[in-house]
N, C-alpha and C. Protein backbone atom coordinates (compact mmCIF):
# COMPACT_ATOMS: atom_id res chain seq x y z
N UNK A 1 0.85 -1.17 0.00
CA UNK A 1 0.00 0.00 0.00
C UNK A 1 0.90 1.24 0.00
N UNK A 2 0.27 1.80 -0.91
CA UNK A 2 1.86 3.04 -1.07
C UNK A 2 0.45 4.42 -1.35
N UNK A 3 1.37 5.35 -0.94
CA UNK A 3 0.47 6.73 -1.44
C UNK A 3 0.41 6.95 -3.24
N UNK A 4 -0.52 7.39 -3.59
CA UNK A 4 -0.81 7.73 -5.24
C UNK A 4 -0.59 9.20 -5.18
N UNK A 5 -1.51 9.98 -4.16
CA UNK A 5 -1.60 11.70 -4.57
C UNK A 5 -1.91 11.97 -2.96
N UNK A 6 -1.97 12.89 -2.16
CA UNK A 6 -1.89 13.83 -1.64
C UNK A 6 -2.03 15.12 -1.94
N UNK A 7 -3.11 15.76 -0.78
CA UNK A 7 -3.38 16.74 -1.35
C UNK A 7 -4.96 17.50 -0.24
N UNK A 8 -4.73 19.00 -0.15
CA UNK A 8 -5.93 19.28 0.64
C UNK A 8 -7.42 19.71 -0.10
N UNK A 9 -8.25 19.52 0.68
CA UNK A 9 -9.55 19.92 0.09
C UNK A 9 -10.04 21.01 0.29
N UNK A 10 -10.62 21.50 -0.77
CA UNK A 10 -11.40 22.76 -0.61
C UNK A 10 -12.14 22.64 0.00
N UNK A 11 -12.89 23.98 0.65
CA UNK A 11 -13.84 24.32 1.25
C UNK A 11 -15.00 23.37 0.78
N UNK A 12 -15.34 23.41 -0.14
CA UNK A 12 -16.87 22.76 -1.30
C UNK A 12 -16.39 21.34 -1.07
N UNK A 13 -15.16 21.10 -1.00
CA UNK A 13 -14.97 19.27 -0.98
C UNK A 13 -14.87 19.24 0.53
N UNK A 14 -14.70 19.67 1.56
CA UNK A 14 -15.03 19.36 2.69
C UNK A 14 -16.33 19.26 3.10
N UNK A 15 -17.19 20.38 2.42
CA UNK A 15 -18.43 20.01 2.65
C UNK A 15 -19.36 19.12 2.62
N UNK A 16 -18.56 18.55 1.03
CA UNK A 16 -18.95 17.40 0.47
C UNK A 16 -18.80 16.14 1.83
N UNK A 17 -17.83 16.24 1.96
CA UNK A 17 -17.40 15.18 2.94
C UNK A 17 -18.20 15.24 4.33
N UNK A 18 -18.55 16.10 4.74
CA UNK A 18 -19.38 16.09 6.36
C UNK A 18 -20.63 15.77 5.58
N UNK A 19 -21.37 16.03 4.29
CA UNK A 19 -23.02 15.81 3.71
C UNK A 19 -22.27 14.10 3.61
N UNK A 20 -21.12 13.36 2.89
CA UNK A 20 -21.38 12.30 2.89
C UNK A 20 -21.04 11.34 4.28
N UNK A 21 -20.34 11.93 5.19
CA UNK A 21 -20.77 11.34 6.56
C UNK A 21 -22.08 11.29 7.16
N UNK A 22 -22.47 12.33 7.27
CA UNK A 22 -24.28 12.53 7.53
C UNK A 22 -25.08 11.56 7.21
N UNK A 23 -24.73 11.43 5.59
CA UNK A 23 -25.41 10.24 4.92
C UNK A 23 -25.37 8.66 5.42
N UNK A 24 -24.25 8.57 5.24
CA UNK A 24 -23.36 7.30 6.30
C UNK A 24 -24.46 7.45 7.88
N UNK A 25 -24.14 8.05 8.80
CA UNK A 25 -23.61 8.57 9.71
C UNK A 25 -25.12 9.29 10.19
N UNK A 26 -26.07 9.41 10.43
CA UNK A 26 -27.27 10.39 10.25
C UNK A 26 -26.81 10.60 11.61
N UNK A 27 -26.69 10.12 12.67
CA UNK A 27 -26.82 10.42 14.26
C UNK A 27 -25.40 11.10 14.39
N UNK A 28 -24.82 11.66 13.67
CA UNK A 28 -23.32 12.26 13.82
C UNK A 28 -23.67 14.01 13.30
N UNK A 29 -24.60 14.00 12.76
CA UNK A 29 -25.20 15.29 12.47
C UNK A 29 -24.58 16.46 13.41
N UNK A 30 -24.61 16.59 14.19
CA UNK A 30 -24.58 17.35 15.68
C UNK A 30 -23.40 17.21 16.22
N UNK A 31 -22.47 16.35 16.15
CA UNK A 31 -21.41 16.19 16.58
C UNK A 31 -20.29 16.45 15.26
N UNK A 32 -20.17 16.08 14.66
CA UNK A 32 -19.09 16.05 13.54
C UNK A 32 -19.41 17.48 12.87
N UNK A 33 -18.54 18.42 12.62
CA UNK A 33 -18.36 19.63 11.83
C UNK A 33 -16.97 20.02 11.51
N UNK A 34 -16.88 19.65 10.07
CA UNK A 34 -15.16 19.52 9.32
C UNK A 34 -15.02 21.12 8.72
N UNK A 35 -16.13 22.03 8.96
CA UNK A 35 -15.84 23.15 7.98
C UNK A 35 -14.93 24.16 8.75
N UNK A 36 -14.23 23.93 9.94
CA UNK A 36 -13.21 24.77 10.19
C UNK A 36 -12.20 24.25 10.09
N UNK A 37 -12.05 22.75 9.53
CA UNK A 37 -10.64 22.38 9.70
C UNK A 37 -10.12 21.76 8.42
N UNK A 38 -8.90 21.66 8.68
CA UNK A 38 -7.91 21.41 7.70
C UNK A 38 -7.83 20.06 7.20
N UNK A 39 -8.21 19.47 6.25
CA UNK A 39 -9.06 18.08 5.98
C UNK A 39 -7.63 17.87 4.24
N UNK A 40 -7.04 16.39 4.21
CA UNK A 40 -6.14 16.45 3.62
C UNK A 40 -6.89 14.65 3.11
N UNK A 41 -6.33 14.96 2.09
CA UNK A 41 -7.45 13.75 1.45
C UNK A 41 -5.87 12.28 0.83
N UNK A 42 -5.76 11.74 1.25
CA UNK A 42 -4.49 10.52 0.83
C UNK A 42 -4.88 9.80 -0.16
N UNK A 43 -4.74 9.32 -0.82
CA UNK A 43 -5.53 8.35 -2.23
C UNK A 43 -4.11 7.35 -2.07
N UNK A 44 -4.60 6.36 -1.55
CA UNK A 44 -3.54 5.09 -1.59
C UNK A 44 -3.91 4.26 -2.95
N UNK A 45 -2.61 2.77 -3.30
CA UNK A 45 -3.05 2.07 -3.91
C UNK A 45 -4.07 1.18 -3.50
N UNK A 46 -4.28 0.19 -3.91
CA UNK A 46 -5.67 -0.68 -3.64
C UNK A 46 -7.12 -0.02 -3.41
N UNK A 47 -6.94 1.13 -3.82
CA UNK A 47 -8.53 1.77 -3.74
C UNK A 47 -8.77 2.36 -2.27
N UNK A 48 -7.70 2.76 -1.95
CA UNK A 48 -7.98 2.86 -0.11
C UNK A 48 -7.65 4.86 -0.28
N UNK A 49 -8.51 5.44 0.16
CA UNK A 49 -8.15 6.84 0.83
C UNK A 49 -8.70 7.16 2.22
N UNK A 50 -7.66 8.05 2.61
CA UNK A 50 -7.78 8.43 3.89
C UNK A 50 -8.00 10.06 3.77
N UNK A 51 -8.48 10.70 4.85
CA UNK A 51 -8.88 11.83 5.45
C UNK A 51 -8.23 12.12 6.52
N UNK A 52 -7.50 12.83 6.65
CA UNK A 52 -6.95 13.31 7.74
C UNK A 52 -7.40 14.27 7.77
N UNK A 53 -7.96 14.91 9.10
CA UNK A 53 -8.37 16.14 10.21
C UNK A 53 -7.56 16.87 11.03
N UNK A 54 -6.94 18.04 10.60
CA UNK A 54 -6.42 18.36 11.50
C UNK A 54 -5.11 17.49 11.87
N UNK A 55 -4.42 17.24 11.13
CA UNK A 55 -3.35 16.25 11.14
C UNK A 55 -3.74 15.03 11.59
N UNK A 56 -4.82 14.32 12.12
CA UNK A 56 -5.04 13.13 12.33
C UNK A 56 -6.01 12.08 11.95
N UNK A 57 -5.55 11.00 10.98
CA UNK A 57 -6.27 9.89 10.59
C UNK A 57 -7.92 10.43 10.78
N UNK A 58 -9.04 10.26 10.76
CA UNK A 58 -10.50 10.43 10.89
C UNK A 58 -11.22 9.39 10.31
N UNK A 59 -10.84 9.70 8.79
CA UNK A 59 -12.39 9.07 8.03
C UNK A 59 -11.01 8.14 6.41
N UNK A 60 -11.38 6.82 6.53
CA UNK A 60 -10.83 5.46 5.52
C UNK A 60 -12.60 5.82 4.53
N UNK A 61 -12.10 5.35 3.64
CA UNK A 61 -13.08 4.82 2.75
C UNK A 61 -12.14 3.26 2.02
N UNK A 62 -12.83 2.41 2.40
CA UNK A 62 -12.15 0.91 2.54
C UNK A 62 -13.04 0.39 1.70
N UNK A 63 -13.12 -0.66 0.67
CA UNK A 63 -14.20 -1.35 0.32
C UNK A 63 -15.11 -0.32 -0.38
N UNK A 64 -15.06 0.94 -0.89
CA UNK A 64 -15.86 1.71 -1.15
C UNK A 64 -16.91 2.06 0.12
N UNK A 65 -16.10 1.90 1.07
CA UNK A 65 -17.28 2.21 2.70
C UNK A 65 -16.38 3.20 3.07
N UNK A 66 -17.23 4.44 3.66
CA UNK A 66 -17.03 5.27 4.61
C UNK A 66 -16.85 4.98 6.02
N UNK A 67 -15.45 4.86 6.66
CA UNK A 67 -15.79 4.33 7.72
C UNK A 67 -14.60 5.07 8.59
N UNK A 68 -15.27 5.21 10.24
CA UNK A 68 -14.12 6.41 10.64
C UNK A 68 -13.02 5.50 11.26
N UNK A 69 -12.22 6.09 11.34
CA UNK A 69 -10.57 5.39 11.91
C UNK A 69 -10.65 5.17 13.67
N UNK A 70 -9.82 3.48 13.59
CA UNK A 70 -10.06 3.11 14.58
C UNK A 70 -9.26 4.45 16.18
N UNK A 71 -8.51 5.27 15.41
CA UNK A 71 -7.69 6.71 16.63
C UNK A 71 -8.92 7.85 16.45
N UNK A 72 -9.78 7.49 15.55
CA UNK A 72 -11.11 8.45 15.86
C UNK A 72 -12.10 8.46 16.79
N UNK A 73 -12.81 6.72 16.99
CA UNK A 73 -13.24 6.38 17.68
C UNK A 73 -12.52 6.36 18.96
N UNK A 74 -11.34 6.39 18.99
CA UNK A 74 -10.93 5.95 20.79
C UNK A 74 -10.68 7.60 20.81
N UNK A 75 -10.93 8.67 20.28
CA UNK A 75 -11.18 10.01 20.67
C UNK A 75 -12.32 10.45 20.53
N UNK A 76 -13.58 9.54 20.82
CA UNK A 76 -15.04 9.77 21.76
C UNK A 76 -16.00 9.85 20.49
N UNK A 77 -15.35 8.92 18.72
CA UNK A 77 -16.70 9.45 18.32
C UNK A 77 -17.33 8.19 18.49
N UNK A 78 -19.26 7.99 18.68
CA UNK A 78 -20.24 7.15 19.26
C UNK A 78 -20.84 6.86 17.91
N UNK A 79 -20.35 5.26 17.68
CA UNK A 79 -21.05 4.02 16.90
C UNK A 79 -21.64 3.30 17.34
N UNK A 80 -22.35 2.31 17.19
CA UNK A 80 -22.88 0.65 17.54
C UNK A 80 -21.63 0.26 17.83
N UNK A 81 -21.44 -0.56 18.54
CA UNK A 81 -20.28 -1.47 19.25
C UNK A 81 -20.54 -2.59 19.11
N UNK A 82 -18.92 -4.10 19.46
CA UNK A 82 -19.33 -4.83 19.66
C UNK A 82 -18.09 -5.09 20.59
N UNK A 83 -18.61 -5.78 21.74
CA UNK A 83 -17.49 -5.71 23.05
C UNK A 83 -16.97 -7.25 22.71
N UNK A 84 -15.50 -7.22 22.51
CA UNK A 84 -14.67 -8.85 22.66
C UNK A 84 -14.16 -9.16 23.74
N UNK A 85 -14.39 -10.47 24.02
CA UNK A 85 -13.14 -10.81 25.26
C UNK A 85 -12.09 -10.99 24.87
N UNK A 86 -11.09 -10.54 25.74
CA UNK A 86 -9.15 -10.87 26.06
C UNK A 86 -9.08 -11.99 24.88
N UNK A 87 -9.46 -12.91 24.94
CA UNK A 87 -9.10 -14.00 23.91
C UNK A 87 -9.02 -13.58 22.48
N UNK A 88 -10.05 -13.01 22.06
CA UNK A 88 -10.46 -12.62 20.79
C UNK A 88 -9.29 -11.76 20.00
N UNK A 89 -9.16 -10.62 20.99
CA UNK A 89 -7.77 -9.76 20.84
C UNK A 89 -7.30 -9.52 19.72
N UNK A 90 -5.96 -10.86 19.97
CA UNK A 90 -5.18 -11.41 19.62
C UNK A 90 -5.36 -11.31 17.97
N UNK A 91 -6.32 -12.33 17.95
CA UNK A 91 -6.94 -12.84 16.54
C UNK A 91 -7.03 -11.36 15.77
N UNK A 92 -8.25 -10.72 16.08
CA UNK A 92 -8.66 -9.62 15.51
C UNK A 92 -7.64 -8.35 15.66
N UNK A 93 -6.69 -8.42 15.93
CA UNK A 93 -5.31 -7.46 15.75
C UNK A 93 -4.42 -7.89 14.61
N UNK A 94 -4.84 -9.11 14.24
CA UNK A 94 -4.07 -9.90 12.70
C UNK A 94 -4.86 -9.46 11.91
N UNK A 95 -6.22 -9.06 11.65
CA UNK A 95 -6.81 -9.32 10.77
C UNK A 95 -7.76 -10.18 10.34
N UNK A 96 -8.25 -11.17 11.64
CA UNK A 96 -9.49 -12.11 11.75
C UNK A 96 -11.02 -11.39 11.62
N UNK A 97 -11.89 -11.85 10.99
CA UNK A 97 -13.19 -11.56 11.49
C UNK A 97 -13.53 -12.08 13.36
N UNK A 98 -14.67 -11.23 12.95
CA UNK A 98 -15.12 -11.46 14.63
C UNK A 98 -16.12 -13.10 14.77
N UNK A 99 -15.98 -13.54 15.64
CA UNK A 99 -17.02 -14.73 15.42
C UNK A 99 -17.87 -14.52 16.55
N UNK A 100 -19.07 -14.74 16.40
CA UNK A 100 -20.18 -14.94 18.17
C UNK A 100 -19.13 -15.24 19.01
N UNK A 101 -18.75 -16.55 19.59
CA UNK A 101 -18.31 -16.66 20.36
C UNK A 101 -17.69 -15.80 21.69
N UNK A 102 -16.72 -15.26 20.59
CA UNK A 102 -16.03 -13.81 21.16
C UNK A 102 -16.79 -13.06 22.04
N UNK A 103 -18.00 -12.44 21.47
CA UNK A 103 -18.35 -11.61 21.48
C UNK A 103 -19.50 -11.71 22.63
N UNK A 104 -18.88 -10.49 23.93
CA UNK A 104 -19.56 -10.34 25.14
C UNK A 104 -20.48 -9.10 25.45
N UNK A 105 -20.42 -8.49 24.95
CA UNK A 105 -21.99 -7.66 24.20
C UNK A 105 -21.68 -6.77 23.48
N UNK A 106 -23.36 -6.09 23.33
CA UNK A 106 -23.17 -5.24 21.81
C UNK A 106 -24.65 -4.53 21.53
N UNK A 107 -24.19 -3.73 21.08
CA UNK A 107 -24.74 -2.51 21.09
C UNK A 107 -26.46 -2.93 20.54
N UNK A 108 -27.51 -2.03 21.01
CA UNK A 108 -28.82 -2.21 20.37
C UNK A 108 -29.12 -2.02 19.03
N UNK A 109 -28.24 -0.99 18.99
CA UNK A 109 -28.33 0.03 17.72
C UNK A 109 -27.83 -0.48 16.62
N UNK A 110 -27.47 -1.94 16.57
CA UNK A 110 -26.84 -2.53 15.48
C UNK A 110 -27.86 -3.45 14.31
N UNK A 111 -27.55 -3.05 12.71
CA UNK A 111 -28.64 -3.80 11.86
C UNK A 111 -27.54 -4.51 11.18
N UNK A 112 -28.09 -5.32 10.26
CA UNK A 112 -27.14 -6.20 9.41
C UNK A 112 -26.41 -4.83 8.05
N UNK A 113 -25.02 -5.01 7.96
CA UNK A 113 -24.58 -4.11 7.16
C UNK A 113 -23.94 -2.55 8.28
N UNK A 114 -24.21 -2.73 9.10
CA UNK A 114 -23.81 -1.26 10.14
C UNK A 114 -22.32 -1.63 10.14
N UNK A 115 -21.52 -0.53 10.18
CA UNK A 115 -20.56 0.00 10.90
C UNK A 115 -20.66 -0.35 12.20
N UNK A 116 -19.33 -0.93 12.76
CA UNK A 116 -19.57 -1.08 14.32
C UNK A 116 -18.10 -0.93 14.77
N UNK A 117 -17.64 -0.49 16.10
CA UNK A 117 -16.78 -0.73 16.31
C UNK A 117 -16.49 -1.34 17.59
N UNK A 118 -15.28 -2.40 17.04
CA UNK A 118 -14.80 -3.69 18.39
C UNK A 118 -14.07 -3.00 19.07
N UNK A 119 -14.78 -3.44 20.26
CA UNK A 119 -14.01 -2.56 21.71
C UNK A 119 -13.39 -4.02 22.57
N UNK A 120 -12.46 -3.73 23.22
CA UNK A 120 -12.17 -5.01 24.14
C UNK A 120 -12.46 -4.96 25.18
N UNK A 121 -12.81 -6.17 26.47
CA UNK A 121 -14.16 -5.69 27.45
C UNK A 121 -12.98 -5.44 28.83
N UNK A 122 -11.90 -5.33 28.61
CA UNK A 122 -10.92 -4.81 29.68
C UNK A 122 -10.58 -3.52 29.94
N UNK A 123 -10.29 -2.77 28.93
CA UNK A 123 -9.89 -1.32 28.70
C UNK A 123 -11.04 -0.27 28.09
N UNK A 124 -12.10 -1.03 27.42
CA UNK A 124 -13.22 -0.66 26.20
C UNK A 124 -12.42 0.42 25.49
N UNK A 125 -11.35 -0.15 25.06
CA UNK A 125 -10.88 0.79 23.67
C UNK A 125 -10.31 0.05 22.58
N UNK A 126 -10.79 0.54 21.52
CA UNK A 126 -11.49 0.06 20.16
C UNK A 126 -10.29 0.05 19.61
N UNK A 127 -10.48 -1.32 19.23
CA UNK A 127 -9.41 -2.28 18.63
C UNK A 127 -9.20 -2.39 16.78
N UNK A 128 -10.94 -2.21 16.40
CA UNK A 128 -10.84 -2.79 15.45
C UNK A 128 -12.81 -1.65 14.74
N UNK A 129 -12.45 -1.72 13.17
CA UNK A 129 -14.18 -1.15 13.09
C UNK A 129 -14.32 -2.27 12.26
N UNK A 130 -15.50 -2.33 11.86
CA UNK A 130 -16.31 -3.37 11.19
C UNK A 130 -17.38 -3.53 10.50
N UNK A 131 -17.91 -4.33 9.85
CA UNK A 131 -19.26 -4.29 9.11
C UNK A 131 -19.76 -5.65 9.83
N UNK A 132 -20.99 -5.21 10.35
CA UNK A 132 -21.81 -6.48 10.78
C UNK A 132 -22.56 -7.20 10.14
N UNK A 133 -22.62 -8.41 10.02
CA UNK A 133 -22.85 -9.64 9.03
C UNK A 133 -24.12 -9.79 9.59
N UNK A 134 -24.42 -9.11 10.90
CA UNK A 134 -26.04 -9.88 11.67
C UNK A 134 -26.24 -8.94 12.30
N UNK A 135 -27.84 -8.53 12.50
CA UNK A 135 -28.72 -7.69 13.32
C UNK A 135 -28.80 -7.43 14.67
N UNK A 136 -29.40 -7.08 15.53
CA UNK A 136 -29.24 -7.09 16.80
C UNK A 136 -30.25 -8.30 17.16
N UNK A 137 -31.18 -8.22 16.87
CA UNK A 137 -31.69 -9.58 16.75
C UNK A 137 -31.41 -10.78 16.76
N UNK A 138 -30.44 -10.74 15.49
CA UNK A 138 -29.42 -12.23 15.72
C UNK A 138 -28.61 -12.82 16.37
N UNK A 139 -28.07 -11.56 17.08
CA UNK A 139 -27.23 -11.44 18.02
C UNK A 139 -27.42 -12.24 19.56
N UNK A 140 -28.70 -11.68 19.51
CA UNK A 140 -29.67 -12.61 20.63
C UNK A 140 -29.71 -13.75 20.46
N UNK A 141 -29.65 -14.37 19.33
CA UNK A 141 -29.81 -15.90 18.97
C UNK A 141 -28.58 -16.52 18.57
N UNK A 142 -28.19 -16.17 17.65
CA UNK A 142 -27.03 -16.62 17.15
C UNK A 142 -25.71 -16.81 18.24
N UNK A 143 -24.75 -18.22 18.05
CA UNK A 143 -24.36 -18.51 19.06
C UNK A 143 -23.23 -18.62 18.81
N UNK A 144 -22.72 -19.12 17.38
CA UNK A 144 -21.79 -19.73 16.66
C UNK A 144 -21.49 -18.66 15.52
N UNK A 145 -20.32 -18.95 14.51
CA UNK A 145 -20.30 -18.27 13.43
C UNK A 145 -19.82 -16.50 13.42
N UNK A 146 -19.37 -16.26 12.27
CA UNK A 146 -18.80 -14.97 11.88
C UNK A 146 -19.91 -14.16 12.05
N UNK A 147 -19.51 -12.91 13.00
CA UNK A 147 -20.75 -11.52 12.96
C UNK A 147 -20.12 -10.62 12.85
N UNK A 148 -19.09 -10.35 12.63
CA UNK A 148 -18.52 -8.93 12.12
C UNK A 148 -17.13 -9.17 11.30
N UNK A 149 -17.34 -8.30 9.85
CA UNK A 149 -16.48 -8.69 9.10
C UNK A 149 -15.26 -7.33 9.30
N UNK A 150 -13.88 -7.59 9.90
CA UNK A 150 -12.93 -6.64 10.36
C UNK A 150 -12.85 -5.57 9.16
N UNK A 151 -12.28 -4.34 8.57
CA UNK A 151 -12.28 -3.36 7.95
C UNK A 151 -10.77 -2.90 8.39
N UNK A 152 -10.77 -2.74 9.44
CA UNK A 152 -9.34 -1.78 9.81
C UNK A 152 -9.35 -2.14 11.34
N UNK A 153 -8.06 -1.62 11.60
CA UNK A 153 -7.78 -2.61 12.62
C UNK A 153 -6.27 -2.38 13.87
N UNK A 154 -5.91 -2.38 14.70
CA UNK A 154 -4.45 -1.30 15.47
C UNK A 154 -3.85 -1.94 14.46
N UNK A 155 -2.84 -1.49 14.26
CA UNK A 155 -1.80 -2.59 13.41
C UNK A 155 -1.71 -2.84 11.94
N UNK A 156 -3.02 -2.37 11.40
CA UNK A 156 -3.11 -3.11 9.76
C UNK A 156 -2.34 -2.24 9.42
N UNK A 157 -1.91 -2.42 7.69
CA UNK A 157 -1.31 -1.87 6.88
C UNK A 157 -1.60 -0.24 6.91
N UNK A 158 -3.15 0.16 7.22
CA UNK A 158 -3.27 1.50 7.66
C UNK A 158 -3.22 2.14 8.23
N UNK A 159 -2.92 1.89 9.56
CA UNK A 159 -2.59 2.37 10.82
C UNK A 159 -1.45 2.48 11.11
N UNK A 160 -0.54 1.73 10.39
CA UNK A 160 1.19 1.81 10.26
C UNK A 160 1.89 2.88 9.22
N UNK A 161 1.04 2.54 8.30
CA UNK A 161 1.11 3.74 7.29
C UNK A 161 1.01 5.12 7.44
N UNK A 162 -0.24 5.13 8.15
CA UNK A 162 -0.43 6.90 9.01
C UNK A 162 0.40 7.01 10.09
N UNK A 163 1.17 5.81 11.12
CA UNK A 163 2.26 6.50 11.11
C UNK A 163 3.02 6.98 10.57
N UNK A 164 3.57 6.19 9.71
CA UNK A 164 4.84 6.51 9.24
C UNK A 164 4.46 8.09 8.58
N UNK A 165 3.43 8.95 8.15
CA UNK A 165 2.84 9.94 7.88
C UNK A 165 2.58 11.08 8.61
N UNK A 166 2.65 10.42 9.39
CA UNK A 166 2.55 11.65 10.97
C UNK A 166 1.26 12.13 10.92
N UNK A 167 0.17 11.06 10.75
CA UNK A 167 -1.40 11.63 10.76
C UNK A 167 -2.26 10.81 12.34
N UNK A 168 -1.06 9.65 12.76
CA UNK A 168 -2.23 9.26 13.33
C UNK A 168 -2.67 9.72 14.96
């Protein structure tokens, strides 16, 4: 994963960017406002760009998903969650999906397809974000099997990268 272009956004493309969080994001309305700050847009290979805020990591678009950075969330912004035990960790710091098992609770607010982010149930700071494979509903039932598919993660290729960048 290497950088392609670099480069800051205008005023009109920042805007752009808080209307397409909103979109993403409807309950962030009120909290998130990028139009005073300095918003620098990264275009990596593999289809990956980043947003940096104010010199720091914020908002990946991964998979063609908008999704905010796991040093965003552990600076207070509020998603659906899904809490792992100590065991799980490990796994999901490589790059594992999440499986039930793991997983020692989780948020109400979660539908199939949400953004969520994995918190660990020792420290509750967020390890990992995600797309959830199952509802809150299922959650209740389901006992076995993959429920959150990892995205980004401490450690991945993107989080090492924005170091080495001085964004994160």
């Amino acid at each position: 994963m290497e950088v392609k272009n670099r480069h800051y956004l205008s005023s009109k493309d920042v805007k752009k960017l808080n209307q397409d969080i909103f979109r993403v994001y409807p309950h962030l309305e009120h909290s998130v406002d990028l139009k005073n700050s300095t918003v620098e847009a990264i275009i990596l290979t593999e289809n990956v760009k980043l947003y940096a805020v104010n010199n720091k990591l914020d908002w990946i678009i991964v998979e063609e998903k908008l999704i905010p950075s796991v040093s965003l969330l552990n600076r207070g912004l509020e998603i659906p969650f899904i809490t792992v035990d100590m065991g799980a960790i490990p796994y999901i710091t490589k790059g594992a999906d999440v499986m039930r098992p793991g997983i020692v609770d989780y948020s109400d607010k979660i539908s199939k397809g949400a953004i969520v982010k994995i918190i660990d149930e020792k420290y509750s700071k967020t390890i990992a974000v995600g797309e959830s494979l199952i509802s809150y509903e299922e959650f209740k039932i389901k006992k076995q099997g993959k429920a959150v598919r990892v995205l980004h993660y401490v450690g991945d290729r993107i989080w090492s990268l924005a170091g080495s960048l001085n964004i994160q």
